[in-house]
PDB file of N, CA and C in Angstrom:
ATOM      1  N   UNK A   1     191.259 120.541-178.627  1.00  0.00           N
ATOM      2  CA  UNK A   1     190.031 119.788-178.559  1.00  0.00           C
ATOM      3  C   UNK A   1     189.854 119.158-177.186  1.00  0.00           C
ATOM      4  N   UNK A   2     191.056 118.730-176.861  1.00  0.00           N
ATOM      5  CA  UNK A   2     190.676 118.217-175.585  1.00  0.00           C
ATOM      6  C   UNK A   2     190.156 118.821-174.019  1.00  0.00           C
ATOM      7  N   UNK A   3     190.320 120.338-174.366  1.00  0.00           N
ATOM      8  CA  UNK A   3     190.165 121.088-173.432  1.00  0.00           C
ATOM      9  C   UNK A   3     188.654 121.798-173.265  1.00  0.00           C
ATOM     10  N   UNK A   4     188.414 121.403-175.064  1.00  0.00           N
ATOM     11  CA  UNK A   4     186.801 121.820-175.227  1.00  0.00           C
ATOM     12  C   UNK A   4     186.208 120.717-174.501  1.00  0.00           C
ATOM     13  N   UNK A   5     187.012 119.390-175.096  1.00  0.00           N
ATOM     14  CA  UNK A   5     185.700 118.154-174.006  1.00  0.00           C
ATOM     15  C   UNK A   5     185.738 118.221-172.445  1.00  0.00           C
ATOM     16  N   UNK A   6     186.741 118.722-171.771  1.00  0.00           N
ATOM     17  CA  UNK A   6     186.671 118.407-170.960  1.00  0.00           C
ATOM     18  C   UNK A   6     186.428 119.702-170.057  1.00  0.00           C
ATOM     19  N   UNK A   7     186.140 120.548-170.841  1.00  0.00           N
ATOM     20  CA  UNK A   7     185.369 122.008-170.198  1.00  0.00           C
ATOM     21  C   UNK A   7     183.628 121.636-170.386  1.00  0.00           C
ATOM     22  N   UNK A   8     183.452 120.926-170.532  1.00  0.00           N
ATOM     23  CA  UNK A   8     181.886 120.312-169.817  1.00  0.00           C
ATOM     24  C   UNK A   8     181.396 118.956-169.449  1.00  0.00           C
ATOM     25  N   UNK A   9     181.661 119.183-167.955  1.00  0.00           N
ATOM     26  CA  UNK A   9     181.125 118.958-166.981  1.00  0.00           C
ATOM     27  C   UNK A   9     182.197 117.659-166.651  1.00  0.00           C
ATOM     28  N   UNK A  10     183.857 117.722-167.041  1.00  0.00           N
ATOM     29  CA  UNK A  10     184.460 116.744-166.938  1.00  0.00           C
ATOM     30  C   UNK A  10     184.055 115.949-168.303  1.00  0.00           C
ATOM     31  N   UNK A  11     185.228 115.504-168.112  1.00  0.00           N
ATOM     32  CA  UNK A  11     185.941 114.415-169.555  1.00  0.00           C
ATOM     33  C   UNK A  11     184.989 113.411-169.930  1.00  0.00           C
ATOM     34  N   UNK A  12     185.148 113.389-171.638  1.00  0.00           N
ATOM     35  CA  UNK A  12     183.379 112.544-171.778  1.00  0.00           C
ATOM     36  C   UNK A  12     184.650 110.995-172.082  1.00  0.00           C
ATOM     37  N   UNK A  13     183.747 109.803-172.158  1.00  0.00           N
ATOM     38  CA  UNK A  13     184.176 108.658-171.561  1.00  0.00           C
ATOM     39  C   UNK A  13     184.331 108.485-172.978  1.00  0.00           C
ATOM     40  N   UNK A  14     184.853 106.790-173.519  1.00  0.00           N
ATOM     41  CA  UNK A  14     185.637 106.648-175.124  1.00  0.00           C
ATOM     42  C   UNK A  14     184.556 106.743-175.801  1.00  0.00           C
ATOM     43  N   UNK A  15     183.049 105.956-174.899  1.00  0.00           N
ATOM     44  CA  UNK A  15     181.560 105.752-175.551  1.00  0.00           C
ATOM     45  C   UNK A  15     181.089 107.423-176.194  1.00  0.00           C
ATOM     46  N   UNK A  16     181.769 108.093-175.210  1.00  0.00           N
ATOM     47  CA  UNK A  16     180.436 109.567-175.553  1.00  0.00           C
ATOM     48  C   UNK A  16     181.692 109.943-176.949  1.00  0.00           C
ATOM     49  N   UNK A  17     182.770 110.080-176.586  1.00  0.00           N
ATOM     50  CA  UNK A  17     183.803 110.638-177.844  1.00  0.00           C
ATOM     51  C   UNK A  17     183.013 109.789-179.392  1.00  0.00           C
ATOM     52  N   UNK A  18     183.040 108.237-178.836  1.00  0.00           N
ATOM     53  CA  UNK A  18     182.642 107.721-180.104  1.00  0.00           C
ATOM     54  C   UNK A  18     181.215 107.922-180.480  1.00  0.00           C
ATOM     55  N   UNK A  19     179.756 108.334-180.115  1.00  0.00           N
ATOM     56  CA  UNK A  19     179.198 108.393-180.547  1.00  0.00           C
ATOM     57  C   UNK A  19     179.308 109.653-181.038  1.00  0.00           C
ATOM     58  N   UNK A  20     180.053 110.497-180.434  1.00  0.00           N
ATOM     59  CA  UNK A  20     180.247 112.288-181.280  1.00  0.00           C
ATOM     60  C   UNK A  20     180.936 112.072-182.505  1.00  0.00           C
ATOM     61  N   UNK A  21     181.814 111.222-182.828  1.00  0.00           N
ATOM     62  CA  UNK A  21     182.364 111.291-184.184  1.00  0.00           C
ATOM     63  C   UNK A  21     182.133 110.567-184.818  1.00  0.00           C
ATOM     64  N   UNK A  22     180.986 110.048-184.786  1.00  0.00           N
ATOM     65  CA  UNK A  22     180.213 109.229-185.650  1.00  0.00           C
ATOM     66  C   UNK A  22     178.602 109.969-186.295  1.00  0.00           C
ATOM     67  N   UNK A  23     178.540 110.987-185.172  1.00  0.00           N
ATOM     68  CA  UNK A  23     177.234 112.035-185.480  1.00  0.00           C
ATOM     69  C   UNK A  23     177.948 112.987-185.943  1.00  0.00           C
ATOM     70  N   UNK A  24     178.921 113.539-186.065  1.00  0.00           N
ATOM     71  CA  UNK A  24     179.869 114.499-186.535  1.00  0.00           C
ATOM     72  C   UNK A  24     180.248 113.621-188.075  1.00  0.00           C
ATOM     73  N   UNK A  25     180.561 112.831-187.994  1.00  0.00           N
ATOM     74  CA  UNK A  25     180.704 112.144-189.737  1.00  0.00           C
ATOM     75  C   UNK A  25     179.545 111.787-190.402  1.00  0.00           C
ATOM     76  N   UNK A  26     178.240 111.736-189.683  1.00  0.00           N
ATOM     77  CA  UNK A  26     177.037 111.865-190.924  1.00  0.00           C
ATOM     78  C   UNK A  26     176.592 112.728-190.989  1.00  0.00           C
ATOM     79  N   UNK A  27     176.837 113.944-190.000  1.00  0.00           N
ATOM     80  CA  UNK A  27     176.648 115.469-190.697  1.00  0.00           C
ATOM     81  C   UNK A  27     177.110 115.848-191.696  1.00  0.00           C
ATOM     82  N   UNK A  28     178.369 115.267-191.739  1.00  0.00           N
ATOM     83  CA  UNK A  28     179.363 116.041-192.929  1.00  0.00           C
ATOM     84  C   UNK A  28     178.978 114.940-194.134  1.00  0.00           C
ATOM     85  N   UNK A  29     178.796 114.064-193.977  1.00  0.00           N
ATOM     86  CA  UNK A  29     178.153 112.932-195.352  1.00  0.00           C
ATOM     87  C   UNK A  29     176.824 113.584-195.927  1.00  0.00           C
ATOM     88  N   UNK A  30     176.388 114.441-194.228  1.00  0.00           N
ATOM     89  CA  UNK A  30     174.675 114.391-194.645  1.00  0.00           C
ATOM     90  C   UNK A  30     174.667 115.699-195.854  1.00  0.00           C
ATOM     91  N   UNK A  31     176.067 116.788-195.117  1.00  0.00           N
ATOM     92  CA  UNK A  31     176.180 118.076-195.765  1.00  0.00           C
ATOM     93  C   UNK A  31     177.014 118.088-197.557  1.00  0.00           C
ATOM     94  N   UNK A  32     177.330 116.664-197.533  1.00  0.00           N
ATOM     95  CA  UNK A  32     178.287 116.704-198.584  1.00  0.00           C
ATOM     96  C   UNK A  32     177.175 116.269-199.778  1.00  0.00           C
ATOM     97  N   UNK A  33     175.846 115.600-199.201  1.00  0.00           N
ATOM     98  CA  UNK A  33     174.788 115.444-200.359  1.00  0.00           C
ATOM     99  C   UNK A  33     174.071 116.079-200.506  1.00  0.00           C
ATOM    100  N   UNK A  34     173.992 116.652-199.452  1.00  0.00           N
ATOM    101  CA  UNK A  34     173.151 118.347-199.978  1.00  0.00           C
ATOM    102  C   UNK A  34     174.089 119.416-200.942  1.00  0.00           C
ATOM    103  N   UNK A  35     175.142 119.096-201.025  1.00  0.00           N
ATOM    104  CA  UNK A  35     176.148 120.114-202.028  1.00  0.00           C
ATOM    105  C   UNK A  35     176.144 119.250-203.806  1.00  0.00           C
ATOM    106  N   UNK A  36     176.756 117.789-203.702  1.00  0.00           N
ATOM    107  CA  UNK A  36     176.293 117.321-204.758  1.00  0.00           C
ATOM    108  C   UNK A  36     174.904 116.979-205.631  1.00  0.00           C
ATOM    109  N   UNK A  37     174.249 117.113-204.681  1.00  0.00           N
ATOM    110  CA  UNK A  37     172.875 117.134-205.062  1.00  0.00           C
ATOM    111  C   UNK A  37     172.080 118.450-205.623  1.00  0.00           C
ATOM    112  N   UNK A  38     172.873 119.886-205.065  1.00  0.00           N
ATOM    113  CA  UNK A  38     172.508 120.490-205.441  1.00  0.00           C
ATOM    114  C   UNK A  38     173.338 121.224-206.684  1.00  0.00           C
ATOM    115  N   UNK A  39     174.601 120.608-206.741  1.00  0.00           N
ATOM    116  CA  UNK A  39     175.517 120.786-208.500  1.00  0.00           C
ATOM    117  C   UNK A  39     174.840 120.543-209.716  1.00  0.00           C
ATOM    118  N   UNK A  40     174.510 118.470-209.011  1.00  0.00           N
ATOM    119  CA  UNK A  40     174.038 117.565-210.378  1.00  0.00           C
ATOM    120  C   UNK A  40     172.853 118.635-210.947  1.00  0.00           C
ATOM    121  N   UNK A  41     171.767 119.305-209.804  1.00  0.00           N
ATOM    122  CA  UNK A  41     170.939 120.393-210.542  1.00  0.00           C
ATOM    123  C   UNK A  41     170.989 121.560-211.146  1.00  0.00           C
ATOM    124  N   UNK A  42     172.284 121.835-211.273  1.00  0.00           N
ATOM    125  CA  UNK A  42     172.419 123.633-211.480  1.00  0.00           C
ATOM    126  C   UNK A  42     173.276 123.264-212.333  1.00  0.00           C
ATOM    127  N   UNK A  43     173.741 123.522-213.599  1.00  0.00           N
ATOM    128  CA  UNK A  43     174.455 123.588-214.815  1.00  0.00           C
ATOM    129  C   UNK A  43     175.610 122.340-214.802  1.00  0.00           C
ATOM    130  N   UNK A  44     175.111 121.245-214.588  1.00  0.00           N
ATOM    131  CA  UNK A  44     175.949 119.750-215.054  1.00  0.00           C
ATOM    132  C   UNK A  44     175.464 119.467-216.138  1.00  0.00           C
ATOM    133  N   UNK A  45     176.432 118.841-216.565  1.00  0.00           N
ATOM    134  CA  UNK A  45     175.936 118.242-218.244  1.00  0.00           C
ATOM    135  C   UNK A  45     174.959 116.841-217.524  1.00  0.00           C
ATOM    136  N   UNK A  46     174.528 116.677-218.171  1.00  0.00           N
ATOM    137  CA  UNK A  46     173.658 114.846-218.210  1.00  0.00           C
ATOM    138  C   UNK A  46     174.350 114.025-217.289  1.00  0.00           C
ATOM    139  N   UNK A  47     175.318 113.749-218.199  1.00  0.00           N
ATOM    140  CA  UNK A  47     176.241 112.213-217.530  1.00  0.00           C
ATOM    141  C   UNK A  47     177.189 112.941-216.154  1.00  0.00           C
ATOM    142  N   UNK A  48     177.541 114.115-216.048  1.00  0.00           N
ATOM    143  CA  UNK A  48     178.092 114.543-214.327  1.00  0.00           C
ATOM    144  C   UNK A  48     177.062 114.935-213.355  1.00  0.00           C
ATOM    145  N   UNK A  49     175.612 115.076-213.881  1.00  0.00           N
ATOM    146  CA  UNK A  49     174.656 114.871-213.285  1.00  0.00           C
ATOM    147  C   UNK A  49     174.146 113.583-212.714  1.00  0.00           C
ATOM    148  N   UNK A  50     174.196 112.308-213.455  1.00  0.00           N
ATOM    149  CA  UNK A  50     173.938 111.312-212.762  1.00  0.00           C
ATOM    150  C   UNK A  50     175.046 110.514-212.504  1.00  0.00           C
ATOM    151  N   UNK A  51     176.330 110.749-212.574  1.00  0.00           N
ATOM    152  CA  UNK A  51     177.433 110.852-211.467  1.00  0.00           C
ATOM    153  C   UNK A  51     176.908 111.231-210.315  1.00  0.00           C
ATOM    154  N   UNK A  52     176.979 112.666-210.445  1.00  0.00           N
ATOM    155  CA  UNK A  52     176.528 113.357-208.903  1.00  0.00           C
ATOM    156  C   UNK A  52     175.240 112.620-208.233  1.00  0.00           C
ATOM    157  N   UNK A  53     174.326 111.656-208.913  1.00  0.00           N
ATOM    158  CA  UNK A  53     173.699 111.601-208.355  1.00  0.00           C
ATOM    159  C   UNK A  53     173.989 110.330-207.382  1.00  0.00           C
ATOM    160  N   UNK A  54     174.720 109.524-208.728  1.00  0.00           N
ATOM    161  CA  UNK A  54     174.738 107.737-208.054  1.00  0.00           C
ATOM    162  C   UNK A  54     175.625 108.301-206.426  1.00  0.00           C
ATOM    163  N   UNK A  55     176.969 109.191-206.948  1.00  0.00           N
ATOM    164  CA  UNK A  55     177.949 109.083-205.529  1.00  0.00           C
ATOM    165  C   UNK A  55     176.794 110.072-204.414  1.00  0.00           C
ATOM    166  N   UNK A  56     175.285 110.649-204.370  1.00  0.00           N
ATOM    167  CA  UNK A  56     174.859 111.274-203.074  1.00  0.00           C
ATOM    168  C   UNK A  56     174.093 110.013-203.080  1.00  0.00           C
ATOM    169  N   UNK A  57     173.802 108.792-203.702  1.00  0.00           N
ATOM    170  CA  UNK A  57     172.674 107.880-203.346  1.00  0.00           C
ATOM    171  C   UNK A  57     173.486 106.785-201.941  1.00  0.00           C
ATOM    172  N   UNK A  58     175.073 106.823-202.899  1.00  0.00           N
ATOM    173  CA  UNK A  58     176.386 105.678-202.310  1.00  0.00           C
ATOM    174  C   UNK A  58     176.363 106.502-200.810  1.00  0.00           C
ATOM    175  N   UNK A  59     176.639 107.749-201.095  1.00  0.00           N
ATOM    176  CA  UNK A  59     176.517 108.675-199.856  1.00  0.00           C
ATOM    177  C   UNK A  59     175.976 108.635-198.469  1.00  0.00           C
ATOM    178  N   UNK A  60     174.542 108.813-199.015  1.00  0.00           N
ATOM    179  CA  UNK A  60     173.766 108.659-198.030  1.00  0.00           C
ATOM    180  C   UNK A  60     172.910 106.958-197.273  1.00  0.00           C
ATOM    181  N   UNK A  61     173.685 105.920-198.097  1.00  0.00           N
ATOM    182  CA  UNK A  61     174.153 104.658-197.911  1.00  0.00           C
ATOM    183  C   UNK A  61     174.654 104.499-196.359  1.00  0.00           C
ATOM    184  N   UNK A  62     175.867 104.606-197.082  1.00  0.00           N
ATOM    185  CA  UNK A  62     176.922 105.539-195.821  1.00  0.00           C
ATOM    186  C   UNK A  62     176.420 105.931-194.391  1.00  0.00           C
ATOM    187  N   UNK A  63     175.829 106.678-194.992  1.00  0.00           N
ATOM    188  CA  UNK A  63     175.359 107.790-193.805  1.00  0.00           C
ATOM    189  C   UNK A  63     173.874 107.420-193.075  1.00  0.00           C
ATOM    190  N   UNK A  64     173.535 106.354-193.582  1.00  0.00           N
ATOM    191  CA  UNK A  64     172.637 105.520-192.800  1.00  0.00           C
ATOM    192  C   UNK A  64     173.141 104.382-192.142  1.00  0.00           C
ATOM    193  N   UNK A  65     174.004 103.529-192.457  1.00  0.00           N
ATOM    194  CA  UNK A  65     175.034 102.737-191.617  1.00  0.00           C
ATOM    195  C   UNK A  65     175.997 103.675-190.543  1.00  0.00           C
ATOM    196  N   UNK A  66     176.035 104.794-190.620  1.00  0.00           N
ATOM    197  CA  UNK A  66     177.099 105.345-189.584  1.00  0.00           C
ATOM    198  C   UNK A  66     175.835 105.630-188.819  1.00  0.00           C
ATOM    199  N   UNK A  67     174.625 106.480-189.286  1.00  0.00           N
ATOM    200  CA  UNK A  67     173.596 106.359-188.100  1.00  0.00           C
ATOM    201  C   UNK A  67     173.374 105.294-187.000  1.00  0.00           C
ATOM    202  N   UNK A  68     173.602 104.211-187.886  1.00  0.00           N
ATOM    203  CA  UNK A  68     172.451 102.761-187.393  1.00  0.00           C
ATOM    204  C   UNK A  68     173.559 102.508-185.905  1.00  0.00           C
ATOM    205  N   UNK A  69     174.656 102.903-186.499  1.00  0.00           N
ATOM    206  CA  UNK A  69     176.210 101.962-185.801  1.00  0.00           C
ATOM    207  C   UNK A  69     176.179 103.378-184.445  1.00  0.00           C
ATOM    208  N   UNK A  70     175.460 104.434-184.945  1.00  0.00           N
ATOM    209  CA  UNK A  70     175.648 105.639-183.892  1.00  0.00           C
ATOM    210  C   UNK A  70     174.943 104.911-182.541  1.00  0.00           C
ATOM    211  N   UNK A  71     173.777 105.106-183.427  1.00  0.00           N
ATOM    212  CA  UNK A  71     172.468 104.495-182.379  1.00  0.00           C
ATOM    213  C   UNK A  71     172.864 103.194-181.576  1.00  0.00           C
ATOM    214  N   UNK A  72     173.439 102.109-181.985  1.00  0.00           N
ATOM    215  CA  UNK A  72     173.901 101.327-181.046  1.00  0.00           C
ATOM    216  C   UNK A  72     174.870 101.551-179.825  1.00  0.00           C
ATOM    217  N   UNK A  73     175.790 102.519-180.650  1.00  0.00           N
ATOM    218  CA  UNK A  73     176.810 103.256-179.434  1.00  0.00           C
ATOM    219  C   UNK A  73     176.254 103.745-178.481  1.00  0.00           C
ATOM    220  N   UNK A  74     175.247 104.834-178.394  1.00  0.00           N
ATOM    221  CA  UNK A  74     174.046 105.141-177.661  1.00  0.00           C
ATOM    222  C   UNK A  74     173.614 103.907-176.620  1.00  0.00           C
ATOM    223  N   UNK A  75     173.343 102.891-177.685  1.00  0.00           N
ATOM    224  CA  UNK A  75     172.234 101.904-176.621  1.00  0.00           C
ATOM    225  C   UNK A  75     173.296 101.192-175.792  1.00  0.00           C
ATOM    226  N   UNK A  76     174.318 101.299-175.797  1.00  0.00           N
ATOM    227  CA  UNK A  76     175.347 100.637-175.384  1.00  0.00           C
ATOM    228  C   UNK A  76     175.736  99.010-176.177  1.00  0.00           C
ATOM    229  N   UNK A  77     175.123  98.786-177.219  1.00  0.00           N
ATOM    230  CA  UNK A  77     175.313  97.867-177.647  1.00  0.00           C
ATOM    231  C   UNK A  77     177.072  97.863-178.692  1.00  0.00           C
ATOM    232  N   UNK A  78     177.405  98.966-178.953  1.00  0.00           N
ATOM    233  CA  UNK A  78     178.862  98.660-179.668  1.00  0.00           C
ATOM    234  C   UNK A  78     179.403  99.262-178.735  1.00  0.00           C
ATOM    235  N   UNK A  79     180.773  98.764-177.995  1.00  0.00           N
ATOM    236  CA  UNK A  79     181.428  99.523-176.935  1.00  0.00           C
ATOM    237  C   UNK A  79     182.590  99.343-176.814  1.00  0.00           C
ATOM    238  N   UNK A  80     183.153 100.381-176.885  1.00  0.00           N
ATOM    239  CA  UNK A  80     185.073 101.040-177.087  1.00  0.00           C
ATOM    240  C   UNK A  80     185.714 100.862-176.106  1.00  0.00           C
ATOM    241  N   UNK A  81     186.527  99.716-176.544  1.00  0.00           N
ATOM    242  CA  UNK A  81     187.512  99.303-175.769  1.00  0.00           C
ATOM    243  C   UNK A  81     188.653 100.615-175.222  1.00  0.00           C
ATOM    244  N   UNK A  82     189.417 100.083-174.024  1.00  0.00           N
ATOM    245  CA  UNK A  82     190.571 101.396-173.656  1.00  0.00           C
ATOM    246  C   UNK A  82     191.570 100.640-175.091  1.00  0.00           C
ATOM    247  N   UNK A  83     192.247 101.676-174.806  1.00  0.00           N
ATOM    248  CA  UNK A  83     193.344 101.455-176.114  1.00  0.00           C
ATOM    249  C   UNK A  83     194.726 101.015-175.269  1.00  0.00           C
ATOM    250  N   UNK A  84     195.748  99.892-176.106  1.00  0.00           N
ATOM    251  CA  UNK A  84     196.234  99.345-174.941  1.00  0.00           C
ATOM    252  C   UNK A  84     197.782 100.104-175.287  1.00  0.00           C
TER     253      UNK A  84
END
């Protein structure tokens, strides 16, 4: 991995790493409610249907707080310390 980041255009700084794995974890939140969402519809009984539904609602919860927290990383408003 490290050779992928730093095969463009030089090494991205802790800010750019952290806003990538924070847009990289609400893809996969975003992709994981498009899969339960599309179970609870296709042959679930009732009650594992609105299971499936409450955990894509908790989900995409989630995945609007990892946005919000992305977007600040962006604005420079949350910012990653060096690690000591």
């Amino acid at each position: 991995m490290a050779d992928l980041i730093q095969g463009l255009d030089g090494p991205r700084t802790a800010q750019q790493e952290l806003f990538s794995d924070l847009e990289d974890t609400t893809a996969v939140i975003g992709w994981s409610v498009a899969e339960l969402t599309s179970m609870a519809a296709h042959g679930k009984s009732p009650a594992q249907a609105v299971a499936l539904i409450k955990i894509s609602a908790l989900l995409k919860t989630q995945q609007e707080k990892i946005r919000r927290h992305a977007d600040e990383v962006k604005a420079g408003r949350i910012v990653r310390g060096k690690a000591e």
